[in-house]
C-alpha atoms as a PDB file:
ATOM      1  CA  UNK A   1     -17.320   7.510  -6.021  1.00  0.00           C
ATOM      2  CA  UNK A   2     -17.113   6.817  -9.541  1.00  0.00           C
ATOM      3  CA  UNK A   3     -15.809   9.696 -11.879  1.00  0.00           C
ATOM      4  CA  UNK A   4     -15.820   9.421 -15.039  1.00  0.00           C
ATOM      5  CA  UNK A   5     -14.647  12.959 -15.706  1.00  0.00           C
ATOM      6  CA  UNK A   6     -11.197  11.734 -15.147  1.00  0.00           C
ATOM      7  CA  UNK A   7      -8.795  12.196 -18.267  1.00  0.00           C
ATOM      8  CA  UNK A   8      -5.133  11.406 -19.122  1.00  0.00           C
ATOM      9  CA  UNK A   9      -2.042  11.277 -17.244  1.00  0.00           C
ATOM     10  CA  UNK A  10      -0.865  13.722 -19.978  1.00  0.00           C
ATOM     11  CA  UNK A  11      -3.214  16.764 -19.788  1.00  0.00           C
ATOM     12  CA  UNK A  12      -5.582  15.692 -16.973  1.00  0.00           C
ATOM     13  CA  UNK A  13      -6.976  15.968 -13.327  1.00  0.00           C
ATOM     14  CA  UNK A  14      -6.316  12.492 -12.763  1.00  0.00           C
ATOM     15  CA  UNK A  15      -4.493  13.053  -8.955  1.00  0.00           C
ATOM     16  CA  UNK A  16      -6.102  16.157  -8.497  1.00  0.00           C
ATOM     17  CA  UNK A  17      -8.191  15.802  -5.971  1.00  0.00           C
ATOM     18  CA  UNK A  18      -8.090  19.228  -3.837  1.00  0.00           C
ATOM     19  CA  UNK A  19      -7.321  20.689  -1.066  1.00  0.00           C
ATOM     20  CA  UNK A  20      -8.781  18.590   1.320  1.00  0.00           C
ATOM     21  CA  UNK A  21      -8.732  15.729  -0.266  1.00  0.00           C
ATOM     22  CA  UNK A  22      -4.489  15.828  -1.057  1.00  0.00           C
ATOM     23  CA  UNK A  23      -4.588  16.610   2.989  1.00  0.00           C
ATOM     24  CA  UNK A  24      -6.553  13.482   3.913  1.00  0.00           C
ATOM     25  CA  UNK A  25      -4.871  11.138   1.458  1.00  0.00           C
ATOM     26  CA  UNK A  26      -1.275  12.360   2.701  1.00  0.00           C
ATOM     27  CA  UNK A  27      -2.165  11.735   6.218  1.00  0.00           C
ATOM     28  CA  UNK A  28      -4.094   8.867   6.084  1.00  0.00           C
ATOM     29  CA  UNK A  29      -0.272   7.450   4.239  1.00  0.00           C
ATOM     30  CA  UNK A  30       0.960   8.063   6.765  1.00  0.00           C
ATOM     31  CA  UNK A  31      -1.157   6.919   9.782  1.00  0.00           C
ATOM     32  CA  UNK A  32      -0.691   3.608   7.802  1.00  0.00           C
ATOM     33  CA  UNK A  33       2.662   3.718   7.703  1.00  0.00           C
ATOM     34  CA  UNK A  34       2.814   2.917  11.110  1.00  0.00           C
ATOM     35  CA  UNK A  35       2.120  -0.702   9.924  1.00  0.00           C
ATOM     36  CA  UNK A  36      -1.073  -0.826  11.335  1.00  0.00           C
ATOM     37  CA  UNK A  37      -4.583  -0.548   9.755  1.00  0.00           C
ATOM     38  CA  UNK A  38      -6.627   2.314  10.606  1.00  0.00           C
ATOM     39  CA  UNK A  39      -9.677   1.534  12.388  1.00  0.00           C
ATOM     40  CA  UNK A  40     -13.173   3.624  12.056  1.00  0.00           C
ATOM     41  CA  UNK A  41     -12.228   5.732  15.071  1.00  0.00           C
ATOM     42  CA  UNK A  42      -8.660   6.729  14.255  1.00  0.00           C
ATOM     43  CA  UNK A  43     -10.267   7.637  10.360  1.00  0.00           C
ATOM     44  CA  UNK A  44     -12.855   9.790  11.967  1.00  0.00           C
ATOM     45  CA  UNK A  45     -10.235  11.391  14.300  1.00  0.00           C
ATOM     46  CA  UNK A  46      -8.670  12.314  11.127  1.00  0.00           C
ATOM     47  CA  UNK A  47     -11.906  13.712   9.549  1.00  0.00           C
ATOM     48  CA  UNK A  48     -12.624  15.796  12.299  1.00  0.00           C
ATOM     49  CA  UNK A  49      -9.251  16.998  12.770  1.00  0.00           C
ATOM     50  CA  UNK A  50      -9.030  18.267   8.794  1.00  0.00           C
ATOM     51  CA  UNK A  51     -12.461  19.531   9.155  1.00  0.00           C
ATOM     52  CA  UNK A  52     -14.011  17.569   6.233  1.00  0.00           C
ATOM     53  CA  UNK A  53     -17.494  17.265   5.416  1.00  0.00           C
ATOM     54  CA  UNK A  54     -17.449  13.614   6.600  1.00  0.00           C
ATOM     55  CA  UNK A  55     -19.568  12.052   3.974  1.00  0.00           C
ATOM     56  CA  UNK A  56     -17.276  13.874   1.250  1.00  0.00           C
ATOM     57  CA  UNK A  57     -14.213  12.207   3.083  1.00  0.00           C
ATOM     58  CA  UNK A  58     -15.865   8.880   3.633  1.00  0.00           C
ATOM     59  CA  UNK A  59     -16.777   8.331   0.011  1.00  0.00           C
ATOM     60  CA  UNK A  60     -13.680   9.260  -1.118  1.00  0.00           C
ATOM     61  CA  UNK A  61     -12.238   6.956   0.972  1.00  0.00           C
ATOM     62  CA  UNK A  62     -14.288   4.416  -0.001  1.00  0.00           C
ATOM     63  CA  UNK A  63     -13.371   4.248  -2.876  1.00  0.00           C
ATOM     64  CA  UNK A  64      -9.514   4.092  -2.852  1.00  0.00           C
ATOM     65  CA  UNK A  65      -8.501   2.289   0.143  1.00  0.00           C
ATOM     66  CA  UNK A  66      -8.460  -1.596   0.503  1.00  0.00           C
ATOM     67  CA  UNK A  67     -10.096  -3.101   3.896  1.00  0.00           C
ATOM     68  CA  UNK A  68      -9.866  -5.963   6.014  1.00  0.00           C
ATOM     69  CA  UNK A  69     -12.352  -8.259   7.255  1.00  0.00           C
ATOM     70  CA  UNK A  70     -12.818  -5.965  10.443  1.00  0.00           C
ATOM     71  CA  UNK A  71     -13.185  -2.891   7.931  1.00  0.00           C
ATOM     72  CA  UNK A  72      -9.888  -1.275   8.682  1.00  0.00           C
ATOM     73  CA  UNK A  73      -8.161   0.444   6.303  1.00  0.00           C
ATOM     74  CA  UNK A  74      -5.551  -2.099   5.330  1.00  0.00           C
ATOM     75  CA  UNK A  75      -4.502  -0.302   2.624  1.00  0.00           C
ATOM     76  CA  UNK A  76      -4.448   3.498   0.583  1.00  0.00           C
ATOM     77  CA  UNK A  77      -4.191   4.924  -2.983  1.00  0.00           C
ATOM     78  CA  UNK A  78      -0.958   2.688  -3.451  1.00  0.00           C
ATOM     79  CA  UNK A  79       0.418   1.641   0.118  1.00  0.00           C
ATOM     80  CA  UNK A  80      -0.628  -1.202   1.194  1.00  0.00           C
ATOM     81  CA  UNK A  81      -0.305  -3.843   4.497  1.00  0.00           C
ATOM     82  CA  UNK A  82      -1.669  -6.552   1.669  1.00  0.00           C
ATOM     83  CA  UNK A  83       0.372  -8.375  -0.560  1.00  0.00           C
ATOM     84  CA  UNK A  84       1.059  -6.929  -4.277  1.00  0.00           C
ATOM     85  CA  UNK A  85       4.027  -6.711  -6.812  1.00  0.00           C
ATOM     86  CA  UNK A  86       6.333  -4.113  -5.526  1.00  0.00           C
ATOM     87  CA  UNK A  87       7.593  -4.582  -2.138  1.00  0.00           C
ATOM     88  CA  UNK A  88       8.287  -1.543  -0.148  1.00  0.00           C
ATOM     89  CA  UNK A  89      10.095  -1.409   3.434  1.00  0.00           C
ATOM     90  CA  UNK A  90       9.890   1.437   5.863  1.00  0.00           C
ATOM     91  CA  UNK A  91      11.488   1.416   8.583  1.00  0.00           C
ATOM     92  CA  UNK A  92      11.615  -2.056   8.856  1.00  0.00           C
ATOM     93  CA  UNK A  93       7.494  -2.787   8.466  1.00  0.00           C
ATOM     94  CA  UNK A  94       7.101  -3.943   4.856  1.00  0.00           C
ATOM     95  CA  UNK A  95       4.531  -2.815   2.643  1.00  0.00           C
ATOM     96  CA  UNK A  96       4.174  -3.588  -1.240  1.00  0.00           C
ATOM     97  CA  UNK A  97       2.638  -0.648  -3.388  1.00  0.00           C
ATOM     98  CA  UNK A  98      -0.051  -1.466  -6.218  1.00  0.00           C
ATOM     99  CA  UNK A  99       1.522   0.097  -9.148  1.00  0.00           C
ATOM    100  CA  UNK A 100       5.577   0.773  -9.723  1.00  0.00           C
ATOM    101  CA  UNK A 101       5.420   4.194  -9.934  1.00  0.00           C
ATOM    102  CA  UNK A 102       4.331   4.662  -6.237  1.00  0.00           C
ATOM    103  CA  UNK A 103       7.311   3.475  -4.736  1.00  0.00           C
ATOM    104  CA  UNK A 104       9.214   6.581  -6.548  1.00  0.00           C
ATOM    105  CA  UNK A 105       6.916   8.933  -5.043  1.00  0.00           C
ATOM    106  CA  UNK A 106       5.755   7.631  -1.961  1.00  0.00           C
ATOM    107  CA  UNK A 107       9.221   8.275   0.163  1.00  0.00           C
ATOM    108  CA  UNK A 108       8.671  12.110  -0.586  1.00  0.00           C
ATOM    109  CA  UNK A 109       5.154  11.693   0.883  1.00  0.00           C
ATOM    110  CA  UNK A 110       6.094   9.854   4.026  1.00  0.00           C
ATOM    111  CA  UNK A 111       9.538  12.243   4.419  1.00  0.00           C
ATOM    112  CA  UNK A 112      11.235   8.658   4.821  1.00  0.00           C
ATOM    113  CA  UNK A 113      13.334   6.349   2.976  1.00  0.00           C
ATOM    114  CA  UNK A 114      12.153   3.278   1.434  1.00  0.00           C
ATOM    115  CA  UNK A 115      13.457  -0.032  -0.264  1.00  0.00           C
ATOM    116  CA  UNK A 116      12.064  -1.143  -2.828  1.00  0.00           C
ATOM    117  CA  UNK A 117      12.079  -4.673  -4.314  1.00  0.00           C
ATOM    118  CA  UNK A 118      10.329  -5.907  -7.736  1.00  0.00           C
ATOM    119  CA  UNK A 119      10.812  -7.964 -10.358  1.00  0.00           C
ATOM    120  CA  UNK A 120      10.493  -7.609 -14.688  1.00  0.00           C
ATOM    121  CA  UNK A 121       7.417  -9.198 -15.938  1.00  0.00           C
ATOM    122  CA  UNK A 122       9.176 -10.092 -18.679  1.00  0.00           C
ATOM    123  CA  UNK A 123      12.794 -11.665 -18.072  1.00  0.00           C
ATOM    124  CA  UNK A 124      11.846 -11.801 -14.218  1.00  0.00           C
ATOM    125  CA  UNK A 125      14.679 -10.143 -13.198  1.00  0.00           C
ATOM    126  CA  UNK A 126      15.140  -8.826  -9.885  1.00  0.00           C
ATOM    127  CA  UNK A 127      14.696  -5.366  -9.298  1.00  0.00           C
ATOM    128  CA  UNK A 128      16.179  -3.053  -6.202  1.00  0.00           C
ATOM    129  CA  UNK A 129      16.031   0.554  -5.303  1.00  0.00           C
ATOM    130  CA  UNK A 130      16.627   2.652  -2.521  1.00  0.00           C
ATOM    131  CA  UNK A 131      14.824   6.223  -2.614  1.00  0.00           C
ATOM    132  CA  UNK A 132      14.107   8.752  -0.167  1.00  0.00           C
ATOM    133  CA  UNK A 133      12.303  11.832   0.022  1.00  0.00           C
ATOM    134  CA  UNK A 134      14.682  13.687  -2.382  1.00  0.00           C
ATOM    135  CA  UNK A 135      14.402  10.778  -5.023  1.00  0.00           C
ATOM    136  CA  UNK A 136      16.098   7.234  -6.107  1.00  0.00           C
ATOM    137  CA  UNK A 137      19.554   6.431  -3.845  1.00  0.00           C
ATOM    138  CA  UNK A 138      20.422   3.552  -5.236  1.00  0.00           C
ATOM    139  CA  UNK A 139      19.460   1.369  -8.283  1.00  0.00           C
ATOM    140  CA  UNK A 140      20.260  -2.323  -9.575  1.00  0.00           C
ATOM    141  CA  UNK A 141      20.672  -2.735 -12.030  1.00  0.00           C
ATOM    142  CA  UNK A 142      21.239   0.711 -12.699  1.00  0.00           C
ATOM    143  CA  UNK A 143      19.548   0.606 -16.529  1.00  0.00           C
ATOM    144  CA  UNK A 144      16.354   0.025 -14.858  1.00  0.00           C
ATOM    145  CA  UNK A 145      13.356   1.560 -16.558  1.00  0.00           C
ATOM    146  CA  UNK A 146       9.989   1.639 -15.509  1.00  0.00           C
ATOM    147  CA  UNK A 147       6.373   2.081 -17.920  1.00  0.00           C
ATOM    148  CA  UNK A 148       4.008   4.626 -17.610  1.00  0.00           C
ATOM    149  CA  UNK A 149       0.489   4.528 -19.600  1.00  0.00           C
ATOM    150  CA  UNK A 150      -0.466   7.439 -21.546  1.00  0.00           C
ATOM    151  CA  UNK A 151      -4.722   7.456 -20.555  1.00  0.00           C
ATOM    152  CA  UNK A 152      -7.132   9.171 -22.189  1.00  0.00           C
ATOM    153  CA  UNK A 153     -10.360  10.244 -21.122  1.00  0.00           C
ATOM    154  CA  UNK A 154     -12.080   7.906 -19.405  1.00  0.00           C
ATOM    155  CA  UNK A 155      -9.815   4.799 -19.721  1.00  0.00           C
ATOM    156  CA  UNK A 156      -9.044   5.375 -15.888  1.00  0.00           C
ATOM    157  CA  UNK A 157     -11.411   3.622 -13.337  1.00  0.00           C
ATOM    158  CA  UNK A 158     -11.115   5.586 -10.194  1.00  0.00           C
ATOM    159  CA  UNK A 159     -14.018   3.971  -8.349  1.00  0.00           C
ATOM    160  CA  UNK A 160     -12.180   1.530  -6.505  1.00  0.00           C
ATOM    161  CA  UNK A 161      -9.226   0.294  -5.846  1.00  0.00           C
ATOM    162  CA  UNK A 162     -10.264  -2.787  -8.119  1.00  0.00           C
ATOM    163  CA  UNK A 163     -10.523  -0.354 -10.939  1.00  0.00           C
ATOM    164  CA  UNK A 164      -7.516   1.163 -10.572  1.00  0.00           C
ATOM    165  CA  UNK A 165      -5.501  -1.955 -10.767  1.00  0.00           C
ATOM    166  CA  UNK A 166      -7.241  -3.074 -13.549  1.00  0.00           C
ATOM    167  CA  UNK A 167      -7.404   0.432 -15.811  1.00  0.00           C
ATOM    168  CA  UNK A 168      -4.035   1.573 -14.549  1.00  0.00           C
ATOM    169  CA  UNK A 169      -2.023   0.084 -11.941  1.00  0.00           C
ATOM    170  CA  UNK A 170      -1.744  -2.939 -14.115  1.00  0.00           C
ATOM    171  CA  UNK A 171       0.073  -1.323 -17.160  1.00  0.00           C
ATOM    172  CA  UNK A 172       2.881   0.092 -14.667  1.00  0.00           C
ATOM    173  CA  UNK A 173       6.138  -1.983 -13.691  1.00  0.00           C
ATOM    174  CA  UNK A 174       9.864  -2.108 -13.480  1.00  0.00           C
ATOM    175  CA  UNK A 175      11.973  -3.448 -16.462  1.00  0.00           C
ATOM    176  CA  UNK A 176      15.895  -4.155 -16.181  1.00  0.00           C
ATOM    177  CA  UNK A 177      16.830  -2.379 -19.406  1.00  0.00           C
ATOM    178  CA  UNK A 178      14.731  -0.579 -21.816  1.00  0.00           C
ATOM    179  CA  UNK A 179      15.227  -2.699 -24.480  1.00  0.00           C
ATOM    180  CA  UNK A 180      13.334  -4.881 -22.384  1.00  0.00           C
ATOM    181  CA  UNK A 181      10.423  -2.518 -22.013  1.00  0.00           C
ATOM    182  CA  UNK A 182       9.917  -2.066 -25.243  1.00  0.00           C
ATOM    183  CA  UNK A 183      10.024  -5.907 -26.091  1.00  0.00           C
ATOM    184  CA  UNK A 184       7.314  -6.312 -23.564  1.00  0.00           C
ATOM    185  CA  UNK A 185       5.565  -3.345 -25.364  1.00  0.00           C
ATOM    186  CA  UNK A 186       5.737  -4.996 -28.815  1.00  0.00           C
ATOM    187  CA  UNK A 187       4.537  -8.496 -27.046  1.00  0.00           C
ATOM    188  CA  UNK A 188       1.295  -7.102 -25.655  1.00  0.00           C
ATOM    189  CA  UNK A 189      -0.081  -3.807 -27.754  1.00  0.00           C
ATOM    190  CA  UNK A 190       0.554  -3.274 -31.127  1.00  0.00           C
ATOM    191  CA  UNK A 191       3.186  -0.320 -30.360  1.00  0.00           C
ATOM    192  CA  UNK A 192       6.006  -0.726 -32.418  1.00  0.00           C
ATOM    193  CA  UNK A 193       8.133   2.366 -33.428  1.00  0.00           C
ATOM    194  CA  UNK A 194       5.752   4.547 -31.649  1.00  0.00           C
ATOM    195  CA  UNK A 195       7.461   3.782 -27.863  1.00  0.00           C
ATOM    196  CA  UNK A 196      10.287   6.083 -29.264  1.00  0.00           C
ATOM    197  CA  UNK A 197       7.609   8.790 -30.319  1.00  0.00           C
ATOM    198  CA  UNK A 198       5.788   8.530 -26.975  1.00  0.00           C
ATOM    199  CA  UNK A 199       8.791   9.129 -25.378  1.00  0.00           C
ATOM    200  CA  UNK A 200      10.016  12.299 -27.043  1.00  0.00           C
ATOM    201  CA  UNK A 201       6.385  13.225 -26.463  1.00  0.00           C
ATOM    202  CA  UNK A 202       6.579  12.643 -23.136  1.00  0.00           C
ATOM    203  CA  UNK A 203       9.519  14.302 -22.915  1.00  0.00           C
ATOM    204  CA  UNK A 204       7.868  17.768 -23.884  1.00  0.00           C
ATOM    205  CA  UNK A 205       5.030  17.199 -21.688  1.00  0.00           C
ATOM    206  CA  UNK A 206       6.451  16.644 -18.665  1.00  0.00           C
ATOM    207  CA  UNK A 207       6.163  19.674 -16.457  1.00  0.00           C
ATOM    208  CA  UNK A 208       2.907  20.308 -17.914  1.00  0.00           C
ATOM    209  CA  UNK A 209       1.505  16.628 -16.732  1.00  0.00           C
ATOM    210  CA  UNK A 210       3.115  16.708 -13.534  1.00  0.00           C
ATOM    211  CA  UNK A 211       1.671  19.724 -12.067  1.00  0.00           C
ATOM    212  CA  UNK A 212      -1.350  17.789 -11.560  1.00  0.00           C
ATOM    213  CA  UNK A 213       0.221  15.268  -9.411  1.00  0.00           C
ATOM    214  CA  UNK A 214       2.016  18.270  -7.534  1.00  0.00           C
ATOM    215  CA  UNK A 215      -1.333  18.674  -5.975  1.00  0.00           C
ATOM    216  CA  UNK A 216      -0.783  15.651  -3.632  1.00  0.00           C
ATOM    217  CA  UNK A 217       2.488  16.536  -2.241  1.00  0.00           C
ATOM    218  CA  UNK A 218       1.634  20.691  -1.864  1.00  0.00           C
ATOM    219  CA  UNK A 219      -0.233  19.783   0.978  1.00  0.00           C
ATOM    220  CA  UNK A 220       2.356  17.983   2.751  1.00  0.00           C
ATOM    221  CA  UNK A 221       5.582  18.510   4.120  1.00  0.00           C
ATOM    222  CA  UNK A 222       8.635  19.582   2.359  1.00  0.00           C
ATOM    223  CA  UNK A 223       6.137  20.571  -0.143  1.00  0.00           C
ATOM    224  CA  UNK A 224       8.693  22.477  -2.371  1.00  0.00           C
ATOM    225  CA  UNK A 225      11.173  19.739  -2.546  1.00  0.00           C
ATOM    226  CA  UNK A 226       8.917  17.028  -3.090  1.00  0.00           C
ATOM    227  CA  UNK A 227       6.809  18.908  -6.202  1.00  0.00           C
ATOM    228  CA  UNK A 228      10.255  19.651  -7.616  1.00  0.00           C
ATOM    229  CA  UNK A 229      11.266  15.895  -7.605  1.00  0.00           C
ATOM    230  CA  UNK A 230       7.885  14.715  -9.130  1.00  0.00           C
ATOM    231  CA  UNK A 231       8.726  17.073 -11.317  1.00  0.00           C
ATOM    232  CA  UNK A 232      11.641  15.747 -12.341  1.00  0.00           C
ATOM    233  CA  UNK A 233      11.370  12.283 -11.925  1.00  0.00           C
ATOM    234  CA  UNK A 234      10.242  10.936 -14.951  1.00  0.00           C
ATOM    235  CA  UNK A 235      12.894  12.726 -17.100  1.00  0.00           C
ATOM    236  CA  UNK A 236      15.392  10.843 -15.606  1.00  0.00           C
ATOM    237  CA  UNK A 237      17.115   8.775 -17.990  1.00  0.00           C
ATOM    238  CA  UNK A 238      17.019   5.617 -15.516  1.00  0.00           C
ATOM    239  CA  UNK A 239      13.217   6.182 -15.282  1.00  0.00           C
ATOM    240  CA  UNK A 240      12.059   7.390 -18.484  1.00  0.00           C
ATOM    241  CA  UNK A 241      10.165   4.915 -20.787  1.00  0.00           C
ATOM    242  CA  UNK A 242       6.774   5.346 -21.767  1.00  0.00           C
ATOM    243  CA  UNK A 243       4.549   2.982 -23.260  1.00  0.00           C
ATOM    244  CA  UNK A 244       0.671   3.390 -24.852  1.00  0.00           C
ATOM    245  CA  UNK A 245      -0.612   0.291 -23.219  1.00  0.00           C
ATOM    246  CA  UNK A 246      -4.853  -0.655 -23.031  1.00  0.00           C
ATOM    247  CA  UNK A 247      -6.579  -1.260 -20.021  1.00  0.00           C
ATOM    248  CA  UNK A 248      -6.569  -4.805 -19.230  1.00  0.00           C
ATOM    249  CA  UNK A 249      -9.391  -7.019 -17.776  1.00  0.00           C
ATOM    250  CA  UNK A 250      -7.587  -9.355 -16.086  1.00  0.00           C
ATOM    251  CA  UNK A 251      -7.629  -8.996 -12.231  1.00  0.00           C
ATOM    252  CA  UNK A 252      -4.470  -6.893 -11.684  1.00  0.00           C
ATOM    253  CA  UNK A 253      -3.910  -7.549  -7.649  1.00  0.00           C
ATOM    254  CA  UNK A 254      -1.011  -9.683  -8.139  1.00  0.00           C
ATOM    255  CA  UNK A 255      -0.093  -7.568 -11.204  1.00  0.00           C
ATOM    256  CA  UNK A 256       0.585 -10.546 -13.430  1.00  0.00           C
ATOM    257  CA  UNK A 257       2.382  -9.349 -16.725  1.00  0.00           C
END
């Protein structure tokens, strides 16, 4: 399912998939979260039990979930069993997440704590949180920043998970300060001065961009609480800086910097 009808982060539909999608996404998260990948039957168990047109929930599935060589879901919008940048440990079963970003948000989904190890693609720094379902517990080093991409219309791929690394996933990480960030910024795009005007943009657009995403975690538990800290999260002064980065072709998988 390829749709190029997806626009920006900013003012967009990008994670606004539904109803029934939001439903089958936040359950399938967490029927992998088990640390197991979901076979055919246990995914059409889950169709039938949301009472989804299957070939609606199949293609969507399709499209953003990684697979093993048995065709098991190995992996969904984000979590994953494989092996990417950003390690993430639940309950002692350790995933890794495809962008940096879904480690922040990803706790609320599950309603369970999470550690979360990554490193700077610039200074390769080590970097460690802790966050739960009502946002970051801990933080080292505590200046720690992470980018977000401002997308446009049709700069997102969502028609695999390929596509989203590539168009998305790979302009996301965790930096140890944001000087740092904004080095990396100057380094890659021609961005200059403008990182401080994306920011203070950001800044006004927050609640506005956010209520897209909010369509994920209103279908799940805890709804209220987890909306509020998406909400929220980004305004944070730890976890605030923005930067206007292109889609890159490289193959993202390993998110190389």
């Amino acid at each position: 399912m390829n749709d190029t009808r997806i626009r920006g982060v900013a003012d967009s539909e990008l994670f606004d998939y539904g109803a029934d999608v939001s439903r089958l996404v936040v359950r399938a998260w967490r029927m992998l979260a088990d640390g197991n990948p979901i076979d055919a039957g246990r995914v059409q168990d889950l169709i039938e039990d949301l009472a989804i047109a299957p070939e609606t929930a199949q293609e969507f599935l399709q499209s953003v979930t990684e697979r093993d060589g048995d065709g098991d879901i190995v992996g969904v919008l984000g979590l994953s069993l494989n092996d990417h940048a950003h390690g993430f440990i639940v309950n002692g079963v350790s995933f890794s997440t495809w962008c940096a970003v879904d480690t922040l948000f990803l706790p609320a989904m599950l309603g369970q704590s999470a550690d979360v190890k990554s490193v700077s693609p610039l200074s390769k720094k080590s970097i460690r949180l802790t966050v739960g379902p009502q946002g970051v517990q801990a933080l080292e080093p505590a200046s720690t920043v992470v980018s977000l991409p401002v997308v446009r219309s049709g700069e997102v791929d969502t028609g695999s998970p390929e596509g989203i690394w590539r168009t998305f996933c790979h302009r996301i990480f965790f930096f140890a300060t944001r000087e740092e960030a904004e080095q990396w910024a100057d380094e890659k795009i021609d961005v200059g001065a403008a990182v401080r005007k994306a920011l203070a943009w950001w800044r006004g657009q927050t609640k506005r961009s956010w209520q897209r995403l909010n369509s994920l975690c209103r279908y799940g538990v805890k709804s209220r609480l987890a909306c509020r800290f998406l909400r929220k999260l980004l305004t944070h002064r730890e976890c605030a800086c923005v930067l206007r980065t292109p889609p890159y072709r490289s193959h993202p998988g390993q998110n190389a910097p």
